[in-house]
PDB file of N, CA and C in Angstrom:
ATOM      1  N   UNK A   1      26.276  75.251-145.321  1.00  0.00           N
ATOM      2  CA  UNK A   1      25.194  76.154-145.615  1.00  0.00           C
ATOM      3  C   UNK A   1      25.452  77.458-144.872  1.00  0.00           C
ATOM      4  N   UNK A   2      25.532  78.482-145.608  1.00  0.00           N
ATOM      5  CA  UNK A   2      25.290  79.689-144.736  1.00  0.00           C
ATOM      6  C   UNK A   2      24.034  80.298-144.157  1.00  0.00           C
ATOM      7  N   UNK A   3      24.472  81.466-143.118  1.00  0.00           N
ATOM      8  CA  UNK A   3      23.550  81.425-141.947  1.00  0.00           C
ATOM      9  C   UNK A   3      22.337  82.350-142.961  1.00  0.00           C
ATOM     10  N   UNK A   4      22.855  83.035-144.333  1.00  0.00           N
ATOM     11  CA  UNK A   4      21.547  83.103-144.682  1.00  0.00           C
ATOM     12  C   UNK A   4      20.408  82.881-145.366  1.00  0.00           C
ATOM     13  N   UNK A   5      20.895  81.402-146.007  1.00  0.00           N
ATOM     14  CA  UNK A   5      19.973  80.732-146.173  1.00  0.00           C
ATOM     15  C   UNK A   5      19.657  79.586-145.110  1.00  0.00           C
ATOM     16  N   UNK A   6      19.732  79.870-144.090  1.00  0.00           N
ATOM     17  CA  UNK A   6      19.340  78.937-142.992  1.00  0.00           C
ATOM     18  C   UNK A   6      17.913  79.930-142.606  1.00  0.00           C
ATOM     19  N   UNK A   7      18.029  81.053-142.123  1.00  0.00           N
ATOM     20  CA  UNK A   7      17.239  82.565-142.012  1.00  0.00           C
ATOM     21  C   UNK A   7      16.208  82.383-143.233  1.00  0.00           C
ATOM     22  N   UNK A   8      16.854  82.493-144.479  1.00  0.00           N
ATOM     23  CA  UNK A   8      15.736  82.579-145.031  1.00  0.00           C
ATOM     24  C   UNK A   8      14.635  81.311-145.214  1.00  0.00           C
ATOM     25  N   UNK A   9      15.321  80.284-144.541  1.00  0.00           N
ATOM     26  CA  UNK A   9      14.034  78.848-145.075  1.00  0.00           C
ATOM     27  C   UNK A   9      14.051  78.016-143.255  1.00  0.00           C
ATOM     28  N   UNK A  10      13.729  78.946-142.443  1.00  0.00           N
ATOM     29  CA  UNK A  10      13.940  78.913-141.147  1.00  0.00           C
ATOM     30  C   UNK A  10      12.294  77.803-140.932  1.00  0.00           C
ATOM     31  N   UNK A  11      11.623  77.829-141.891  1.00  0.00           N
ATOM     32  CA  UNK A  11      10.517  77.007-141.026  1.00  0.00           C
ATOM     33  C   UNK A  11      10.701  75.898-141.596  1.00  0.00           C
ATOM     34  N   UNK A  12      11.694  75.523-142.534  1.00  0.00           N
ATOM     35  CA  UNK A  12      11.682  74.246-142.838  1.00  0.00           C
ATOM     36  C   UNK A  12      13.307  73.540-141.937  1.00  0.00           C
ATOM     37  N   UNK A  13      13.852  74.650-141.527  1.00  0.00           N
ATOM     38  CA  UNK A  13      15.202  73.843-140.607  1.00  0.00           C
ATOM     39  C   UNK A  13      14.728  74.327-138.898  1.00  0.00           C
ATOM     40  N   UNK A  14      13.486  74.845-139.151  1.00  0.00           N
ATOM     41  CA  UNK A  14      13.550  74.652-137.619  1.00  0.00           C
ATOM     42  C   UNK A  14      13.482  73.107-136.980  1.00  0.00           C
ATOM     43  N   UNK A  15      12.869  72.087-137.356  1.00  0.00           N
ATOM     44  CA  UNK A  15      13.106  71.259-137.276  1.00  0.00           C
ATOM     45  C   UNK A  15      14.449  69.947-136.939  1.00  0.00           C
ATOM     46  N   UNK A  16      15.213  70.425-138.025  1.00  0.00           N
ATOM     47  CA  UNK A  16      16.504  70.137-137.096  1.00  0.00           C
ATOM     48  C   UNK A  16      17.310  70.922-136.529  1.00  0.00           C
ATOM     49  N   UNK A  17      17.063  72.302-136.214  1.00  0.00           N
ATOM     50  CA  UNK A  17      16.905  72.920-134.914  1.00  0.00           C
ATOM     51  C   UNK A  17      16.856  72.173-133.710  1.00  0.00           C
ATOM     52  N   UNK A  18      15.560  71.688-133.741  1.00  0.00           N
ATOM     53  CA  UNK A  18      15.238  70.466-132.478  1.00  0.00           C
ATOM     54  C   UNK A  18      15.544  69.382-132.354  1.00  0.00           C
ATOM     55  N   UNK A  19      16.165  68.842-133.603  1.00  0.00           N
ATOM     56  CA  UNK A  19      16.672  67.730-133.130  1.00  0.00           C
ATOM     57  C   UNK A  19      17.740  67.815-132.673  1.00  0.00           C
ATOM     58  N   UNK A  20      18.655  68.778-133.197  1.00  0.00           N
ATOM     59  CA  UNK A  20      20.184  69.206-132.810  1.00  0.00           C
ATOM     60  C   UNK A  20      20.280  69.491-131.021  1.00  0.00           C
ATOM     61  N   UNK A  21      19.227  70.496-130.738  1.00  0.00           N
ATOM     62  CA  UNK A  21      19.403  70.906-129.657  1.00  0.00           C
ATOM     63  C   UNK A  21      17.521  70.796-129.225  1.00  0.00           C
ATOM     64  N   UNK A  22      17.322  69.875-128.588  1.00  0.00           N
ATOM     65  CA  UNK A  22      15.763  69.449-128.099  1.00  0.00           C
ATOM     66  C   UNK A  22      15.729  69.906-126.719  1.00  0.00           C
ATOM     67  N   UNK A  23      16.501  70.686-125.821  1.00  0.00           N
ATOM     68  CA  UNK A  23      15.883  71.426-124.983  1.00  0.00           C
ATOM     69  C   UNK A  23      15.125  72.716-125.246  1.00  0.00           C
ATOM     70  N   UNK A  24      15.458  73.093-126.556  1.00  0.00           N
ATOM     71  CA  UNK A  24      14.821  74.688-126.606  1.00  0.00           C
ATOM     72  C   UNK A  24      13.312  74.482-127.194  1.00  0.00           C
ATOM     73  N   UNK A  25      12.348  75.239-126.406  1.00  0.00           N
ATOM     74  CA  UNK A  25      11.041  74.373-126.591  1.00  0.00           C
ATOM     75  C   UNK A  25      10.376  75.279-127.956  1.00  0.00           C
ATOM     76  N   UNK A  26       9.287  75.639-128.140  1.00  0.00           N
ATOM     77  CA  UNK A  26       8.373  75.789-129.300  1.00  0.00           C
ATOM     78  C   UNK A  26       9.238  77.205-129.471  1.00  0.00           C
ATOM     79  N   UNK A  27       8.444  77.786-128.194  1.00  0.00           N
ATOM     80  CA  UNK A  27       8.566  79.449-128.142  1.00  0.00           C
ATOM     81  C   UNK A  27      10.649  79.871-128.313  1.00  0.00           C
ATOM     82  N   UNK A  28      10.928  79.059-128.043  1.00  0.00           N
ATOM     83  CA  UNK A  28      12.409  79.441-128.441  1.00  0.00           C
ATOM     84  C   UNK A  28      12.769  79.585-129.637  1.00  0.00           C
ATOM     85  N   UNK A  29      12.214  78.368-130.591  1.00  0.00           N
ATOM     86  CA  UNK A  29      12.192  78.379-131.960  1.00  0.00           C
ATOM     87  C   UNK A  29      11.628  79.550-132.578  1.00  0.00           C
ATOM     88  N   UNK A  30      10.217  80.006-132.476  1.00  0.00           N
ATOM     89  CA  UNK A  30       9.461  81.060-132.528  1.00  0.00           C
ATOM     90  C   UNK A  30      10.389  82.113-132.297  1.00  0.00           C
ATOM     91  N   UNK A  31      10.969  82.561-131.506  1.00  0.00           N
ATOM     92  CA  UNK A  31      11.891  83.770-131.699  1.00  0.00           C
ATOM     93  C   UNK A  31      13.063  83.792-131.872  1.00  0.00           C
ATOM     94  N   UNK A  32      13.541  82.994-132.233  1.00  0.00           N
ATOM     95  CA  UNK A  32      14.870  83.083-132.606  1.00  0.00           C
ATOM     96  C   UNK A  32      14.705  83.071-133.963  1.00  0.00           C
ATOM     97  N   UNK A  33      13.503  83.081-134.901  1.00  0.00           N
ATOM     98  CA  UNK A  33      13.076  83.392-136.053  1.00  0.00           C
ATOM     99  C   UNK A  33      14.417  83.150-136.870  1.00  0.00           C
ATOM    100  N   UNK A  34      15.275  82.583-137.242  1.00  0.00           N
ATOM    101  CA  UNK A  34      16.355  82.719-138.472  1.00  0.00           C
ATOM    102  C   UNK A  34      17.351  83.190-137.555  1.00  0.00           C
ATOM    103  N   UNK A  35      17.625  84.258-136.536  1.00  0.00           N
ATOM    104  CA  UNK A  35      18.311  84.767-135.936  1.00  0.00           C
ATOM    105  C   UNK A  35      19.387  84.079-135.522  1.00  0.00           C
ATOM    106  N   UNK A  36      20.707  84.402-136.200  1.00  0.00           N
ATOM    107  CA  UNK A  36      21.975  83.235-135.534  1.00  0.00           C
ATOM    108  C   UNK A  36      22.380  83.717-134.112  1.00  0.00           C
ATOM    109  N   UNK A  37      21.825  85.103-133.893  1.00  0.00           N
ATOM    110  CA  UNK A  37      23.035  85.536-132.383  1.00  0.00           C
ATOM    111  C   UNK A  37      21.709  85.071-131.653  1.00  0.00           C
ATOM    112  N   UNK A  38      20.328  85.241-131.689  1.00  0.00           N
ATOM    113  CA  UNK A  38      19.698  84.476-131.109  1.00  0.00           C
ATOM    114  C   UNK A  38      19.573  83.189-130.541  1.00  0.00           C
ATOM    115  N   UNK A  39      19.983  82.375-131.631  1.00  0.00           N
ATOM    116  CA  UNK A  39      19.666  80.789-131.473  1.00  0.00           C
ATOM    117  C   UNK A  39      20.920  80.506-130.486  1.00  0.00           C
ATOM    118  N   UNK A  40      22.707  81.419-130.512  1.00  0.00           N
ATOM    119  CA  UNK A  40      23.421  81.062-129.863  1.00  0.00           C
ATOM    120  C   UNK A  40      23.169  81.102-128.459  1.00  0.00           C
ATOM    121  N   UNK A  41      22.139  82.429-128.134  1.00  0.00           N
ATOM    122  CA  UNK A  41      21.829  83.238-126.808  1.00  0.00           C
ATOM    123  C   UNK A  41      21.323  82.106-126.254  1.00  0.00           C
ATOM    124  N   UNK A  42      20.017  81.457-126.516  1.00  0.00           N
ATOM    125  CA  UNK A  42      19.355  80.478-126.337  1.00  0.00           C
ATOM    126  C   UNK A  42      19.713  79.354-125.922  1.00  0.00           C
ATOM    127  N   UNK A  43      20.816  78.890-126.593  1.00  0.00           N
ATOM    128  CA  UNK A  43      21.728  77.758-126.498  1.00  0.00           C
ATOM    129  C   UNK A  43      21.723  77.841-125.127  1.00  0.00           C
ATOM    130  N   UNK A  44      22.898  78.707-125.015  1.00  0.00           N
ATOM    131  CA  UNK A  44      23.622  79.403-123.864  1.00  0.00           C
ATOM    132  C   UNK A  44      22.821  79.050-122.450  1.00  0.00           C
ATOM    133  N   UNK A  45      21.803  79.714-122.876  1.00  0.00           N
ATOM    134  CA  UNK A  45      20.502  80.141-121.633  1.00  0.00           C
ATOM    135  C   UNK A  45      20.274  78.371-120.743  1.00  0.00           C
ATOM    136  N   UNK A  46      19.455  77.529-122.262  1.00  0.00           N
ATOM    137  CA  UNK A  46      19.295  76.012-121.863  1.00  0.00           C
ATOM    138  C   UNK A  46      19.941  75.332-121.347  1.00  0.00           C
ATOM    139  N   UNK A  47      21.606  75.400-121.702  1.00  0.00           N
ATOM    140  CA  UNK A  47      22.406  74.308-121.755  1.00  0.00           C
ATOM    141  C   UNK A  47      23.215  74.688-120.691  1.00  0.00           C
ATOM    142  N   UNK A  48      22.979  76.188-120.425  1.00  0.00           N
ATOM    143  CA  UNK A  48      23.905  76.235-119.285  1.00  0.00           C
ATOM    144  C   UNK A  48      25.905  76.537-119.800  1.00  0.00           C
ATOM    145  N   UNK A  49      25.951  76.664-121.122  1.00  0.00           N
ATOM    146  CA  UNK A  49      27.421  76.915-121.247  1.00  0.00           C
ATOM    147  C   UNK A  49      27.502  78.347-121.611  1.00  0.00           C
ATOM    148  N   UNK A  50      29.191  78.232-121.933  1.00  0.00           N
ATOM    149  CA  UNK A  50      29.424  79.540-122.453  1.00  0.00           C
ATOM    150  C   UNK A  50      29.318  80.212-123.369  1.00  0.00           C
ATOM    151  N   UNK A  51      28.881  81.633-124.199  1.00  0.00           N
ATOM    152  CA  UNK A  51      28.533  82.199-125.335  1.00  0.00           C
ATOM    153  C   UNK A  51      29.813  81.330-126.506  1.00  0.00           C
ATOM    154  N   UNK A  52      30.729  81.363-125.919  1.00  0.00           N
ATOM    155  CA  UNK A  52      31.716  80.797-127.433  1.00  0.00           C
ATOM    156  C   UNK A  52      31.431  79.325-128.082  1.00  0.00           C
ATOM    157  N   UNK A  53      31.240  78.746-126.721  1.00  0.00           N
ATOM    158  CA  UNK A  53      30.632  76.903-127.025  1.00  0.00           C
ATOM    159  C   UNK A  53      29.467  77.339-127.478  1.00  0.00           C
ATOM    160  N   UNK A  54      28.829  78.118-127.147  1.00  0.00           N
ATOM    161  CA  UNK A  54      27.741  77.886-128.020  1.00  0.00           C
ATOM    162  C   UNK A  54      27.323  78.132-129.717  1.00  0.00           C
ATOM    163  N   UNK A  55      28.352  79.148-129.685  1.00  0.00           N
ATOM    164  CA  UNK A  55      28.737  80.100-130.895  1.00  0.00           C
ATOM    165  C   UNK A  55      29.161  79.102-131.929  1.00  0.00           C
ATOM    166  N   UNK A  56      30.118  78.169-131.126  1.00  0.00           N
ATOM    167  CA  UNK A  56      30.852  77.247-131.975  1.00  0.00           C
ATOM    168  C   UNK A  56      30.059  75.898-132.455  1.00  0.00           C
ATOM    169  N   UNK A  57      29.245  75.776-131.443  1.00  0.00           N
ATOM    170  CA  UNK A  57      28.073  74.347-131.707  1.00  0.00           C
ATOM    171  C   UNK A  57      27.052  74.919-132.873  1.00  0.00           C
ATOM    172  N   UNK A  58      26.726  75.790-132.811  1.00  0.00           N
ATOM    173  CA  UNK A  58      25.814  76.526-133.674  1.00  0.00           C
ATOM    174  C   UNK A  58      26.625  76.994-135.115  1.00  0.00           C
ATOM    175  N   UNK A  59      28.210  77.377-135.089  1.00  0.00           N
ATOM    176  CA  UNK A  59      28.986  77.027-136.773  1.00  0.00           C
ATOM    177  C   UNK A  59      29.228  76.157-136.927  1.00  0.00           C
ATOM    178  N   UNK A  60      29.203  75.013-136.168  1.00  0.00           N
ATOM    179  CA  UNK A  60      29.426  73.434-136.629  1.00  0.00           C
ATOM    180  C   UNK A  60      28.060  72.529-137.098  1.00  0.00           C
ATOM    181  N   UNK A  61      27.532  73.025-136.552  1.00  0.00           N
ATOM    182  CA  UNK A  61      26.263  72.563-136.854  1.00  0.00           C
ATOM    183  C   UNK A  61      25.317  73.021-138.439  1.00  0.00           C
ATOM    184  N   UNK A  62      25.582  74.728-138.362  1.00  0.00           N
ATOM    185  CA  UNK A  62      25.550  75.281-140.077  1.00  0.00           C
ATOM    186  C   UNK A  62      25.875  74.822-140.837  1.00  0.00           C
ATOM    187  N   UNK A  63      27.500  74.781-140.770  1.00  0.00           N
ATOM    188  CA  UNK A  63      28.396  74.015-141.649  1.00  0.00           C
ATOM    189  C   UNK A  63      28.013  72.337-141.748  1.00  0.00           C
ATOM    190  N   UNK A  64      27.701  71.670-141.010  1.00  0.00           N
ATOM    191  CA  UNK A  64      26.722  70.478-141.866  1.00  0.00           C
ATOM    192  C   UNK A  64      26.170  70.466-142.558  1.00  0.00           C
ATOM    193  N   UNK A  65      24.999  71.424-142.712  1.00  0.00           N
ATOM    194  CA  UNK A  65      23.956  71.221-143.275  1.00  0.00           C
ATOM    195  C   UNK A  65      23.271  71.160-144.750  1.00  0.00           C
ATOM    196  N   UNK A  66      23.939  70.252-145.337  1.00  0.00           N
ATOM    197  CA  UNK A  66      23.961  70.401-146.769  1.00  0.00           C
ATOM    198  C   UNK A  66      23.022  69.617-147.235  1.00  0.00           C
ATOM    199  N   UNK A  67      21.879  69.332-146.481  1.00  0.00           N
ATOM    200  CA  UNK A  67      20.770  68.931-147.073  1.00  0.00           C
ATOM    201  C   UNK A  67      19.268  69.846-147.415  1.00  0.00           C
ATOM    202  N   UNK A  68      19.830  71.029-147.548  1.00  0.00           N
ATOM    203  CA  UNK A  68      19.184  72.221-148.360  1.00  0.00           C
ATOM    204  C   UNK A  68      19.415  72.859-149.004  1.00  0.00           C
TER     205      UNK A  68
END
């Protein structure tokens, strides 16, 4: 799936959003609104790694998502 139809139907994949990555709480979801350099920033912030691991968990994770 690309990142912009992930953006555009963001309240129905925020959800596995959280399941993927369940440290980032409500308000993280809330602004990272669709936003891919967001959701990586975020990553980053929670998990404690580096912008590229995160970059890369977040295109591996897109690229699953073929149940939309």
């Amino acid at each position: 799936m690309n990142w912009d139809q992930i953006a555009g139907q963001w309240k129905q994949v925020r959800g596995k959003v959280r399941e993927q990555w369940g440290d980032l709480t409500d308000d993280d979801i809330d602004r990272i609104a669709g936003n891919r350099d967001q959701l990586v920033g975020r990553i980053q912030e929670r998990y404690g790694i580096a912008k590229e691991a995160a970059r890369q968990q977040v295109d591996d994770w897109s690229k699953s998502q073929q149940w939309l």
